[in-house]
Protein backbone atom coordinates (compact mmCIF):
# COMPACT_ATOMS: atom_id res chain seq x y z
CA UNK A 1 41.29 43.84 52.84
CA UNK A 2 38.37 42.78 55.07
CA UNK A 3 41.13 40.49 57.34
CA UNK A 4 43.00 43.99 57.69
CA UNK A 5 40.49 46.13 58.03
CA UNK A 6 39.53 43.87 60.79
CA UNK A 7 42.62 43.43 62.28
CA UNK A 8 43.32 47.40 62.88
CA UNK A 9 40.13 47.23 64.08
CA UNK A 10 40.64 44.97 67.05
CA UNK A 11 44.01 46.72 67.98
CA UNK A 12 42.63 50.49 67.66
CA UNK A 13 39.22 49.03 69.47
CA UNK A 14 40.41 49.58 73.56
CA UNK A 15 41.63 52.83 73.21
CA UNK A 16 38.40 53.81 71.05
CA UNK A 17 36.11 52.02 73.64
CA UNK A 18 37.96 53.12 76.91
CA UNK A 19 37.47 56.83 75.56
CA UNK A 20 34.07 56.41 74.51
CA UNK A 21 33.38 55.02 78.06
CA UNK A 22 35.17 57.95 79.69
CA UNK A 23 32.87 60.68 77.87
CA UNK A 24 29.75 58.54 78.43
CA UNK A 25 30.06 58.45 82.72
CA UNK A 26 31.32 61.99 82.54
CA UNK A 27 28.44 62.83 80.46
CA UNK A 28 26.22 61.53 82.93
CA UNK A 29 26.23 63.22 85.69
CA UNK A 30 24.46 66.14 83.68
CA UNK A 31 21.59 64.11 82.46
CA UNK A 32 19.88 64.55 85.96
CA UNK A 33 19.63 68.49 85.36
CA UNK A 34 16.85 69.30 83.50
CA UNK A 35 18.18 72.41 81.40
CA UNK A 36 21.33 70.15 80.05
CA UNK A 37 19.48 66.59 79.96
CA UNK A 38 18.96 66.85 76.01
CA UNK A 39 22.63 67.57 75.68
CA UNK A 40 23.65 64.95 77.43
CA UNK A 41 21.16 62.76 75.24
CA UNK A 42 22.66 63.95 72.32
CA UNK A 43 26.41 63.36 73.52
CA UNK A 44 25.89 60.04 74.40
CA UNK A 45 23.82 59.01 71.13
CA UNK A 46 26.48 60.93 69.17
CA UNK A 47 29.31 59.15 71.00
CA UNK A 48 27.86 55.51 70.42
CA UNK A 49 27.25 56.51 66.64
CA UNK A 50 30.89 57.42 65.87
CA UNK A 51 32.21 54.57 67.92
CA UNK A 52 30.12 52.35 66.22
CA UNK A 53 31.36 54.04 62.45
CA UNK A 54 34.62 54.93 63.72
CA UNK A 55 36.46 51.55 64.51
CA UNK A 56 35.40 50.16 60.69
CA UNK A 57 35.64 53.21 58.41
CA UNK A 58 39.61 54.06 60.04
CA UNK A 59 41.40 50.97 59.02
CA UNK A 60 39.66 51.41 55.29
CA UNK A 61 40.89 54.71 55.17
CA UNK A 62 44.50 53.64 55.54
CA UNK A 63 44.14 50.98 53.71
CA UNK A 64 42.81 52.37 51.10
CA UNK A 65 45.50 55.14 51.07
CA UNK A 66 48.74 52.63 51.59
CA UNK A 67 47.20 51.17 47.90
């Protein structure tokens, strides 16, 4: 399971990451304006928390549901 999870992981990974990346230099460009600086805080923080959960907890899911 862990080999597969793993595995899924890898290959999903560059899309996941080249997204992630994508959001993160578009997001900041607003954190130099002062009235949307704590939503762009908040979008990058939120985007590096579901990367970070997202590439892991996927692969279980299917896995979990092929069994």
């Amino acid at each position: 399971m862990i080999r597969f999870i793993v595995l899924v992981g890898i290959i999903l990974r560059n899309s996941i990451l080249f997204t992630t990346r994508a959001a993160m230099i578009g997001a900041t460009v607003i954190l130099v304006d002062p009235v949307f600086q704590c939503l762009a805080i908040s979008l990058h923080l939120g985007l590096i928390s579901s990367t970070t959960l997202i590439i892991p907890v996927i692969p279980a899911i299917h896995w979990i549901a092929k069994t």
